[in-house]
N, C-alpha and C. Protein backbone atom coordinates (compact mmCIF):
# COMPACT_ATOMS: atom_id res chain seq x y z
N UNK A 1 -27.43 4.20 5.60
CA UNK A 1 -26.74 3.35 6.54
C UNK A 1 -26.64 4.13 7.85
N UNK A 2 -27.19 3.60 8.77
CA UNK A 2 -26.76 4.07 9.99
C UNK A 2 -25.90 4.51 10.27
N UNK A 3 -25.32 5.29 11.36
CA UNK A 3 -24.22 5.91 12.07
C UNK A 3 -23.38 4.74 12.93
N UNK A 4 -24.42 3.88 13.31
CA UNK A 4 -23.98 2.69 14.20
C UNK A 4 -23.59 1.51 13.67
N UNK A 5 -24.13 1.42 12.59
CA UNK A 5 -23.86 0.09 11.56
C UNK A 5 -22.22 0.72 11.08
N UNK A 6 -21.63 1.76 10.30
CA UNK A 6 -20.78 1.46 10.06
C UNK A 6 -19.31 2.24 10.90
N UNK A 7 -20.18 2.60 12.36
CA UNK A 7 -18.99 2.57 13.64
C UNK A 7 -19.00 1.59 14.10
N UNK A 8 -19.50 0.27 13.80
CA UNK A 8 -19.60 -1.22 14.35
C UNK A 8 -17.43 -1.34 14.13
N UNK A 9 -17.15 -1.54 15.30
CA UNK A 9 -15.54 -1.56 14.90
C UNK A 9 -15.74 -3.26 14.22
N UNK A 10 -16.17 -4.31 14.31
CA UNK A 10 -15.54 -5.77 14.35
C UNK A 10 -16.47 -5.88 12.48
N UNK A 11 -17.35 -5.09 12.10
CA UNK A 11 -17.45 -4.84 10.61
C UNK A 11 -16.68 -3.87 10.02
N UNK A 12 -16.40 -2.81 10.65
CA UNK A 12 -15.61 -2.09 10.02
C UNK A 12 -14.00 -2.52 9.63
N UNK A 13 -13.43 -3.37 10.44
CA UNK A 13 -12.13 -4.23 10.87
C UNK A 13 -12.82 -5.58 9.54
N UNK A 14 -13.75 -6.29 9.50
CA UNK A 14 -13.96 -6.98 8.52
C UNK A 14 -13.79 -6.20 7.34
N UNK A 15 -14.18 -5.16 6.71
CA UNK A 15 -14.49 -4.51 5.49
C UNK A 15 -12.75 -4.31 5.53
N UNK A 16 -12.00 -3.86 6.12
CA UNK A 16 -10.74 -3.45 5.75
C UNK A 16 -10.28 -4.73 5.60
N UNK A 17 -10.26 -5.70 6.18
CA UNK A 17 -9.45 -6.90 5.53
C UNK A 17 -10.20 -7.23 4.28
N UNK A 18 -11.02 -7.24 4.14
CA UNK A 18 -11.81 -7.48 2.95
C UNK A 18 -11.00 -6.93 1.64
N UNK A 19 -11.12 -5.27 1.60
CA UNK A 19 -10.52 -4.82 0.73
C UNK A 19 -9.01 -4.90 0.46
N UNK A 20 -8.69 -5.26 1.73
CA UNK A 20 -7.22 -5.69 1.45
C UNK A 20 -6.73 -6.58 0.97
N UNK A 21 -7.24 -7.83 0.95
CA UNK A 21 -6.72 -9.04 0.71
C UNK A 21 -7.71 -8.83 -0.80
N UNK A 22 -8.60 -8.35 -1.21
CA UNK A 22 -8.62 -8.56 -2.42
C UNK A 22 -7.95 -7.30 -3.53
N UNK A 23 -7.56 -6.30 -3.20
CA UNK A 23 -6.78 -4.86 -3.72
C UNK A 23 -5.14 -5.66 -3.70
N UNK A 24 -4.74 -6.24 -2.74
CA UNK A 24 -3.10 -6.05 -1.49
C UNK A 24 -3.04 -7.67 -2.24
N UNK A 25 -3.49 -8.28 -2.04
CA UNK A 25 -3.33 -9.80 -1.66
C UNK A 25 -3.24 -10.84 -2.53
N UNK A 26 -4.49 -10.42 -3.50
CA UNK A 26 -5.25 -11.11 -4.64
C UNK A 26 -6.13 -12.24 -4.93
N UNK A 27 -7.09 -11.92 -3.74
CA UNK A 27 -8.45 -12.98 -3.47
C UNK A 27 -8.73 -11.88 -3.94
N UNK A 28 -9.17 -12.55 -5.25
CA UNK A 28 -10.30 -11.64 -6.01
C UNK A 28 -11.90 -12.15 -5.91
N UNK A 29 -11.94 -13.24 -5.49
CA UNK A 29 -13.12 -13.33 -5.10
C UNK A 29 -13.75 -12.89 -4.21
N UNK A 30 -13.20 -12.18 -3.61
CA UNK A 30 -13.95 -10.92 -2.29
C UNK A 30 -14.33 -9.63 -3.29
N UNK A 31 -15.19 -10.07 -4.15
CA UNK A 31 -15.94 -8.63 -4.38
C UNK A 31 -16.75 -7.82 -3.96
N UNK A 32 -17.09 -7.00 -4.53
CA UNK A 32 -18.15 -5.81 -3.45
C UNK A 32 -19.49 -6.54 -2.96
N UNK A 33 -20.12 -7.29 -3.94
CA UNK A 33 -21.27 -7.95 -3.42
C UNK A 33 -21.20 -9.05 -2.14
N UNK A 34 -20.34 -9.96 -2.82
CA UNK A 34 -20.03 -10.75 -1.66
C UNK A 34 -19.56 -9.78 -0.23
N UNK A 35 -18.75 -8.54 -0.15
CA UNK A 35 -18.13 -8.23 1.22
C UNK A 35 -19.62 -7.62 1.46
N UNK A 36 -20.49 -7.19 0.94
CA UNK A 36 -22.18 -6.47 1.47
C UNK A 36 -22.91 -7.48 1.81
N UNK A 37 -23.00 -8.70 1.20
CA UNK A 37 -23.75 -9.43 1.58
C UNK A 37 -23.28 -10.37 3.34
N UNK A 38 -22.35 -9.98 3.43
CA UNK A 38 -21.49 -10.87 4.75
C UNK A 38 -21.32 -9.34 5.43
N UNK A 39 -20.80 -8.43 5.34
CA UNK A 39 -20.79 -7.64 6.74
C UNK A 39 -21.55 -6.67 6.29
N UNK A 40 -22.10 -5.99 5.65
CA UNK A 40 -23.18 -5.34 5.80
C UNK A 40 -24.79 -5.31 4.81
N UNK A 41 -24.99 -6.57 5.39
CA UNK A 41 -26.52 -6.88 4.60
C UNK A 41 -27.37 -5.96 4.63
N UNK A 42 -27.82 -5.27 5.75
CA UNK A 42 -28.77 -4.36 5.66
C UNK A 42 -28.27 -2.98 4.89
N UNK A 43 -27.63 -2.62 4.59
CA UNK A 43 -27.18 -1.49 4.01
C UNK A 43 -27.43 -1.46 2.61
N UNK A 44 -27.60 -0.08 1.96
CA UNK A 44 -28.20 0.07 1.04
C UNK A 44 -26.81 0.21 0.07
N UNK A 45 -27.20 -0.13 -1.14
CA UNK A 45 -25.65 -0.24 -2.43
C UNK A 45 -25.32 0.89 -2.97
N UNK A 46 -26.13 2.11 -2.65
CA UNK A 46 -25.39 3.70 -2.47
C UNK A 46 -24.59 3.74 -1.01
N UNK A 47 -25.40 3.39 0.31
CA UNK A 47 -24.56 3.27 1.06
C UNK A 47 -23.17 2.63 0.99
N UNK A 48 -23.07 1.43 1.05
CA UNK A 48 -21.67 0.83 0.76
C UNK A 48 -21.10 0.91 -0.01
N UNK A 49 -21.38 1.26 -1.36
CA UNK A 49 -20.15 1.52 -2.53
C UNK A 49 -19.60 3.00 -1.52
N UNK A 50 -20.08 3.93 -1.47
CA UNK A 50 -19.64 5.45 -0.25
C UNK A 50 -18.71 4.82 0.71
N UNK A 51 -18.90 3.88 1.62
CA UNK A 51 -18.04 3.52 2.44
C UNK A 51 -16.81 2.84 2.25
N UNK A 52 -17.72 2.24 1.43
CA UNK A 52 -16.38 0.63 0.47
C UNK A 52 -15.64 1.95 -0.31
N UNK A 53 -15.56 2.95 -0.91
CA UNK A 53 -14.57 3.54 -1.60
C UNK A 53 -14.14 4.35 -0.53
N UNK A 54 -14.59 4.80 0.50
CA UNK A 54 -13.86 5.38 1.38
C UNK A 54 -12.73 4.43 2.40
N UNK A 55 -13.01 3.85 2.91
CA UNK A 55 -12.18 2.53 2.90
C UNK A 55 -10.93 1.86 1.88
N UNK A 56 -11.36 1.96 0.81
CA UNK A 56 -9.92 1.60 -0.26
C UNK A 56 -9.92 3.17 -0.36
N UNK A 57 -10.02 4.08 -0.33
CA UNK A 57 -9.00 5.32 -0.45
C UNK A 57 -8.06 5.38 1.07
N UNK A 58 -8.89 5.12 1.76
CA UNK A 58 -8.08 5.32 3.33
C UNK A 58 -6.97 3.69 3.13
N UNK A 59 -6.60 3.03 2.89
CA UNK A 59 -6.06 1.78 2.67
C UNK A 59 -4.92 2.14 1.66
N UNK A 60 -5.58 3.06 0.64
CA UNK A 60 -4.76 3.22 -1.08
C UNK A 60 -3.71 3.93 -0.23
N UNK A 61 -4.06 5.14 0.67
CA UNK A 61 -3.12 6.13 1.53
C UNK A 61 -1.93 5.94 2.17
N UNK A 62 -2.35 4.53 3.34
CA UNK A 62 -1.84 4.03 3.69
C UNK A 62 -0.76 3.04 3.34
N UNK A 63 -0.49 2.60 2.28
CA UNK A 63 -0.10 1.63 1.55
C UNK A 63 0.89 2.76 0.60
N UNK A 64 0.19 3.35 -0.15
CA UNK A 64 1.34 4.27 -0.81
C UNK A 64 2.66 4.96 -0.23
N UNK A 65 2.07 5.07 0.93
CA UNK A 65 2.86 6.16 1.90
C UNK A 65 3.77 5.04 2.43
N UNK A 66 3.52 4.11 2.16
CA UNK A 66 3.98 2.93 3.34
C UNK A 66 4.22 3.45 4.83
N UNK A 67 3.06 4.08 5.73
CA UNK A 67 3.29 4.10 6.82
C UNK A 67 3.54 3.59 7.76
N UNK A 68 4.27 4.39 8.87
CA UNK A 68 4.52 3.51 10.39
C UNK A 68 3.44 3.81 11.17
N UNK A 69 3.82 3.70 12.49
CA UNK A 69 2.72 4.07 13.34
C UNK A 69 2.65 5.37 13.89
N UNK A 70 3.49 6.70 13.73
CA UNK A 70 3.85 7.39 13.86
C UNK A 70 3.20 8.33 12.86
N UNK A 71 3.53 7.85 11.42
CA UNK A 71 2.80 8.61 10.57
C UNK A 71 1.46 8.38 10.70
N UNK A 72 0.82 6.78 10.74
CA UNK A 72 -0.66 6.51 10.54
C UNK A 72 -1.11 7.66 11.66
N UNK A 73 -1.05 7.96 13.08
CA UNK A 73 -1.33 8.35 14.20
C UNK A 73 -1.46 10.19 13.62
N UNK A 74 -0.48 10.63 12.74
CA UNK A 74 -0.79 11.85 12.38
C UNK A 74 -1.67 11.80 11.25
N UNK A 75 -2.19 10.96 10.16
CA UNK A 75 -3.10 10.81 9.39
C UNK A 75 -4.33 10.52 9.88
N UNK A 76 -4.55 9.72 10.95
CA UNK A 76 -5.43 9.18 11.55
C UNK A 76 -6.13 10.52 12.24
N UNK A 77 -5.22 11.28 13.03
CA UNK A 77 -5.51 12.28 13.43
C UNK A 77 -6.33 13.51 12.61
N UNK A 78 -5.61 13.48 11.26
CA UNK A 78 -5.87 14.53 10.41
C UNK A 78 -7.26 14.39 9.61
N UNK A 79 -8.01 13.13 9.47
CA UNK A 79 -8.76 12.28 9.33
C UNK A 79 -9.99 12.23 10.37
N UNK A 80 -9.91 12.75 11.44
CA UNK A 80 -10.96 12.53 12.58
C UNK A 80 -10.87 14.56 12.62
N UNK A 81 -10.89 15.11 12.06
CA UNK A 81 -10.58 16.62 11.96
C UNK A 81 -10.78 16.98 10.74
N UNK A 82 -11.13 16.29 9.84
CA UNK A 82 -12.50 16.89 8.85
C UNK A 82 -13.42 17.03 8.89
N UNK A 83 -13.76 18.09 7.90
CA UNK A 83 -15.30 18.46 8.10
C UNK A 83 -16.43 16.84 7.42
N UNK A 84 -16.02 16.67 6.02
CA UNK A 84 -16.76 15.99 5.31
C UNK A 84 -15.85 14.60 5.32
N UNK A 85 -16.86 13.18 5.64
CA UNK A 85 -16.32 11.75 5.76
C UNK A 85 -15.62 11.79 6.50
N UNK A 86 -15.80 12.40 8.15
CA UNK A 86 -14.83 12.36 9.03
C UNK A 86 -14.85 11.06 9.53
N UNK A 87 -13.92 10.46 10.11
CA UNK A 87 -13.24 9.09 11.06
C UNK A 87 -13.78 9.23 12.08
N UNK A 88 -14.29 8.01 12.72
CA UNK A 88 -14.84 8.09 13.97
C UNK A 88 -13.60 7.56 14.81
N UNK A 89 -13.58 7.61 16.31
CA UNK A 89 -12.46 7.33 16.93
C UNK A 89 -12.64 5.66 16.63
N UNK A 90 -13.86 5.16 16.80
CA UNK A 90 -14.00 3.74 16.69
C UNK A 90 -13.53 3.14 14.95
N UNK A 91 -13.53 3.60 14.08
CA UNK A 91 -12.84 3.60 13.16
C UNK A 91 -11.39 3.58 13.27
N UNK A 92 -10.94 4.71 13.47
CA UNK A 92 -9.60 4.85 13.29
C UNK A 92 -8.78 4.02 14.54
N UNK A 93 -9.44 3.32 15.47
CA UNK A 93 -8.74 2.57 16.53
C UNK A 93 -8.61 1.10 16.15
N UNK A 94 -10.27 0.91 14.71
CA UNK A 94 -9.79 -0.40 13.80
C UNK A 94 -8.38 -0.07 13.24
N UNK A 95 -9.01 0.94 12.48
CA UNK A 95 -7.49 1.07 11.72
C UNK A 95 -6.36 1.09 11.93
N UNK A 96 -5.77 1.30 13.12
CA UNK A 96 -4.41 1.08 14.69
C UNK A 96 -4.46 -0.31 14.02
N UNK A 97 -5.45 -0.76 14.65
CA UNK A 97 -5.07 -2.25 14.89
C UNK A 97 -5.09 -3.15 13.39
N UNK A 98 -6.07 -2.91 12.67
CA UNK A 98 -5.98 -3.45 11.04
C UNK A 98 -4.11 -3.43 10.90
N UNK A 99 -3.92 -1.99 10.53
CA UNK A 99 -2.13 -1.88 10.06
C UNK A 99 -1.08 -2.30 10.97
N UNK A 100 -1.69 -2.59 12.03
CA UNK A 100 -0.42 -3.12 12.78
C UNK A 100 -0.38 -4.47 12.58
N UNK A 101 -1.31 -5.17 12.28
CA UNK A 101 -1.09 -6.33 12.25
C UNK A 101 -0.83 -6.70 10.52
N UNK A 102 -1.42 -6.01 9.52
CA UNK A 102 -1.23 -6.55 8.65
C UNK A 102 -0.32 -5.52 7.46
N UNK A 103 0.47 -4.69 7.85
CA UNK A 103 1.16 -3.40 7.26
C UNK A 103 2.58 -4.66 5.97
N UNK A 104 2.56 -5.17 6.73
CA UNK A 104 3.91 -6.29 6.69
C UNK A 104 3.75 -7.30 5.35
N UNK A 105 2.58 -7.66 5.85
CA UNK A 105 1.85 -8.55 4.53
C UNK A 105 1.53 -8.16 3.13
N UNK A 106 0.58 -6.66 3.85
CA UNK A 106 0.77 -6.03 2.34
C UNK A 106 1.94 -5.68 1.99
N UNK A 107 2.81 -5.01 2.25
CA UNK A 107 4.22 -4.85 1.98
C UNK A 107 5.02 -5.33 1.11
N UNK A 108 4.97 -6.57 1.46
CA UNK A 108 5.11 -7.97 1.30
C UNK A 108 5.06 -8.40 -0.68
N UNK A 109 3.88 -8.03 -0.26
CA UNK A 109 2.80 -8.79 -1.56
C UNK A 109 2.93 -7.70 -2.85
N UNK A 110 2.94 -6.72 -2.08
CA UNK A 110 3.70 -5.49 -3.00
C UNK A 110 4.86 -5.38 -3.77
N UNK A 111 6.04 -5.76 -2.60
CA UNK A 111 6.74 -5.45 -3.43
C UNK A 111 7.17 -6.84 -4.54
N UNK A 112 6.65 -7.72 -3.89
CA UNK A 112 6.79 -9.50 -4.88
C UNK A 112 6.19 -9.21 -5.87
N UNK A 113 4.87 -8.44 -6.31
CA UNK A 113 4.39 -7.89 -7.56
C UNK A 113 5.11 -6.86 -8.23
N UNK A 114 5.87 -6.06 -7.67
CA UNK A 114 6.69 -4.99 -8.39
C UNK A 114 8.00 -5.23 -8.79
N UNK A 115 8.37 -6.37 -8.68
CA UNK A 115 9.73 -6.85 -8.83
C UNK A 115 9.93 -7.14 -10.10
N UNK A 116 11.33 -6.52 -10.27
CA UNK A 116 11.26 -6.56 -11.99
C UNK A 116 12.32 -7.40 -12.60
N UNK A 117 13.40 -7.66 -11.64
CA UNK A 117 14.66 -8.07 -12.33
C UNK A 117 14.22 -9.15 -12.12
N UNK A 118 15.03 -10.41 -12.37
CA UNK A 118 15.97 -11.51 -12.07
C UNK A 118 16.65 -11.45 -11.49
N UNK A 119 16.84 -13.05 -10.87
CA UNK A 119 17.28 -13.07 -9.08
C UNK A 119 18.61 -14.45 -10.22
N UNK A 120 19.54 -14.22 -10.00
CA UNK A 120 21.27 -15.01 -9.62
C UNK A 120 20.73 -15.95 -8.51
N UNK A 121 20.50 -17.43 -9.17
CA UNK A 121 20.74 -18.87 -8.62
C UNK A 121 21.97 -19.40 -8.18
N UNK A 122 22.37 -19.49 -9.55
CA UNK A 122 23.60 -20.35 -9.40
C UNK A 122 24.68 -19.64 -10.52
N UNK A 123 25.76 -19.77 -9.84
CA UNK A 123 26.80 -19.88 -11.03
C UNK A 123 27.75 -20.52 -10.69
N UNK A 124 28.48 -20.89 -12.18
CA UNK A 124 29.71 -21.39 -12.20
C UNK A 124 30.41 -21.48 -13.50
N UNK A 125 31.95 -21.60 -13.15
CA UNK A 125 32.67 -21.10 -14.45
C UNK A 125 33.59 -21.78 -14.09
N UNK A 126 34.86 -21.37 -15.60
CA UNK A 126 35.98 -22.46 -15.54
C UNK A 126 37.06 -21.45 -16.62
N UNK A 127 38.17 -22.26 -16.87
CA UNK A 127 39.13 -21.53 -17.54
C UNK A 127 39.73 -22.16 -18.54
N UNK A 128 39.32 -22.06 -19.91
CA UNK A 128 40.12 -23.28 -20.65
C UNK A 128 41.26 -22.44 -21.10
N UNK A 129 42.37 -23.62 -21.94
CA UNK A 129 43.53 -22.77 -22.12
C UNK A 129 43.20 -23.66 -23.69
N UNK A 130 43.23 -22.76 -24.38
CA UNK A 130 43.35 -23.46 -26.14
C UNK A 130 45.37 -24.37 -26.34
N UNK A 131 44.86 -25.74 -26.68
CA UNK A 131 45.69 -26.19 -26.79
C UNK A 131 46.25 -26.31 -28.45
N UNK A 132 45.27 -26.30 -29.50
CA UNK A 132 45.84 -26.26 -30.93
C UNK A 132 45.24 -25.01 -31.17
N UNK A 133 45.75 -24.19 -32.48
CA UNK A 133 45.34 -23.58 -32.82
C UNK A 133 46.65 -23.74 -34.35
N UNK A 134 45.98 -22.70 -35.31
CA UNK A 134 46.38 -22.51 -36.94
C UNK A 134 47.69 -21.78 -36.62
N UNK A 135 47.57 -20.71 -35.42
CA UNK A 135 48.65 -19.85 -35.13
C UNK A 135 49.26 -20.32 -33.78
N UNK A 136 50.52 -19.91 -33.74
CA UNK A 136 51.24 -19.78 -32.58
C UNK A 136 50.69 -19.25 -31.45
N UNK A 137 50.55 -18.14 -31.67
CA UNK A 137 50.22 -17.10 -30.81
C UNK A 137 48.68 -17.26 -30.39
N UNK A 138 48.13 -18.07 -30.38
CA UNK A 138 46.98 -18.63 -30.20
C UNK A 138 46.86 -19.76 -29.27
N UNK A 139 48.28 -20.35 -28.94
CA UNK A 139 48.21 -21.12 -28.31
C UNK A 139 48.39 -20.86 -27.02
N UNK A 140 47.58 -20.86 -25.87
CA UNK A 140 47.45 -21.39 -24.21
C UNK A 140 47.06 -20.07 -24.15
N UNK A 141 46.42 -19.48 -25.18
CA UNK A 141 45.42 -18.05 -24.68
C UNK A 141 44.31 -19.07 -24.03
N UNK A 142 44.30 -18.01 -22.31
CA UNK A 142 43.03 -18.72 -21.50
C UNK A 142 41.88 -18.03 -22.26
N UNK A 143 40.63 -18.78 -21.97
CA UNK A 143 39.33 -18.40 -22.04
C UNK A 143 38.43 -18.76 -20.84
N UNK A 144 37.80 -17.29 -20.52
CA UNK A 144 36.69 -18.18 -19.39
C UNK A 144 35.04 -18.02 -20.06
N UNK A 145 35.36 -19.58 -19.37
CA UNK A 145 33.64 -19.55 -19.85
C UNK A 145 32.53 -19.70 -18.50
N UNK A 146 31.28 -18.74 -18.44
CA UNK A 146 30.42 -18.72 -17.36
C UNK A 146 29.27 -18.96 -17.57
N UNK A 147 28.73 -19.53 -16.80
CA UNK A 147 27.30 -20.79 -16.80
C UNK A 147 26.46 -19.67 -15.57
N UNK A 148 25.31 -18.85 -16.06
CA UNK A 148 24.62 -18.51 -15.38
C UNK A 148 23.03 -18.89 -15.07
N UNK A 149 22.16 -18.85 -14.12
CA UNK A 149 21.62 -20.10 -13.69
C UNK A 149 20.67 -18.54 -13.27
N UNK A 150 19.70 -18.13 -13.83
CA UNK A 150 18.95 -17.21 -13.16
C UNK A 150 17.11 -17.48 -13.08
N UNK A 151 17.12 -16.79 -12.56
CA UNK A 151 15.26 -17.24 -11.93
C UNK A 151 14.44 -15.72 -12.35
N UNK A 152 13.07 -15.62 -12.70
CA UNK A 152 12.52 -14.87 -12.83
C UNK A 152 11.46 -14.73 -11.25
N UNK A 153 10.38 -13.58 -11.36
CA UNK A 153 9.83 -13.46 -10.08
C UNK A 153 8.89 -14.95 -9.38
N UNK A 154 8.91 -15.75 -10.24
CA UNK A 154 8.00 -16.39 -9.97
C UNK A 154 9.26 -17.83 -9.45
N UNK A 155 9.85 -17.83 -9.73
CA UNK A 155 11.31 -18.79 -9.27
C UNK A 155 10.93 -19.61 -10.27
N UNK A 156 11.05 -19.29 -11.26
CA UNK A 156 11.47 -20.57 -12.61
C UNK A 156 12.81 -20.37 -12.78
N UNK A 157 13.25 -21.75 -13.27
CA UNK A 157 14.40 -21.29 -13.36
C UNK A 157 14.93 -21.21 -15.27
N UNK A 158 15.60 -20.94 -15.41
CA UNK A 158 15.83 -20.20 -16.91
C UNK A 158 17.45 -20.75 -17.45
């Protein structure tokens, strides 16, 4: 693969949404063939699997770390200052702009997949007072009773 084919910023900016929305998002139908056959046809399938995993490692980074722009800017940096699979500036100025616009979304989508509890709908309750009972002392003991109304991640309700 060329040097120029994959400093192309407006493919390189395609390939990162690519992997994102199918890693981040869950269009799984953006697989590797399909994202080669649409932004980089001419490239060879040693070439792009190399890039395509360099790309979801630079993405996996980003996302774990949950960076700002502050941190990306010192990664980004640290990244264009390797020896081996270094960042081109035209790369890493997609990548500015890729996470700024879509840092939020993945975020997003993240943490709605990692969510573990149950979410409190509704409630409501009341207070009865026992009016017969076998014993005395049994009688106008309150009881409360509570009606809970909860939802799992997907908002069913239960």
């Amino acid at each position: 693969m060329t040097l120029k084919m994959v400093d192309d910023p407006k493919r390189f900016l395609a390939l990162l949404n690519g992997i994102s929305r199918r890693n981040y998002l869950g269009h799984s139908e953006l697989t590797d063939d399909f994202l080669k056959q649409e932004i980089y046809p001419d490239a060879s399938e040693e070439d792009f699997c190399r890039i395509c995993s360099r790309v979801a490692g630079l993405l996996k980074s980003l996302v774990s770390a949950d960076m700002d722009m502050n941190q990306l800017e010192v990664f980004l940096t640290a990244q264009m200052k390797r020896k081996e699979g270094t960042l081109s500036e035209e790369q890493a100025a997609s990548l500015r702009k890729f996470w700024k616009t879509n840092k939020q979304k993945i975020h997003d989508s993240i943490v709605s997949q990692t969510m573990w509890g149950n979410s409190l709908q509704k409630i409501s309750w009341r207070v009865d007072l026992k009016s017969q009972s076998r014993h005395a002392e049994h009688i106008n003991t309150p009881t409360a009773i509570m009606e809970l109304h909860i939802a799992d991640n997907l908002n069913t309700s239960k």
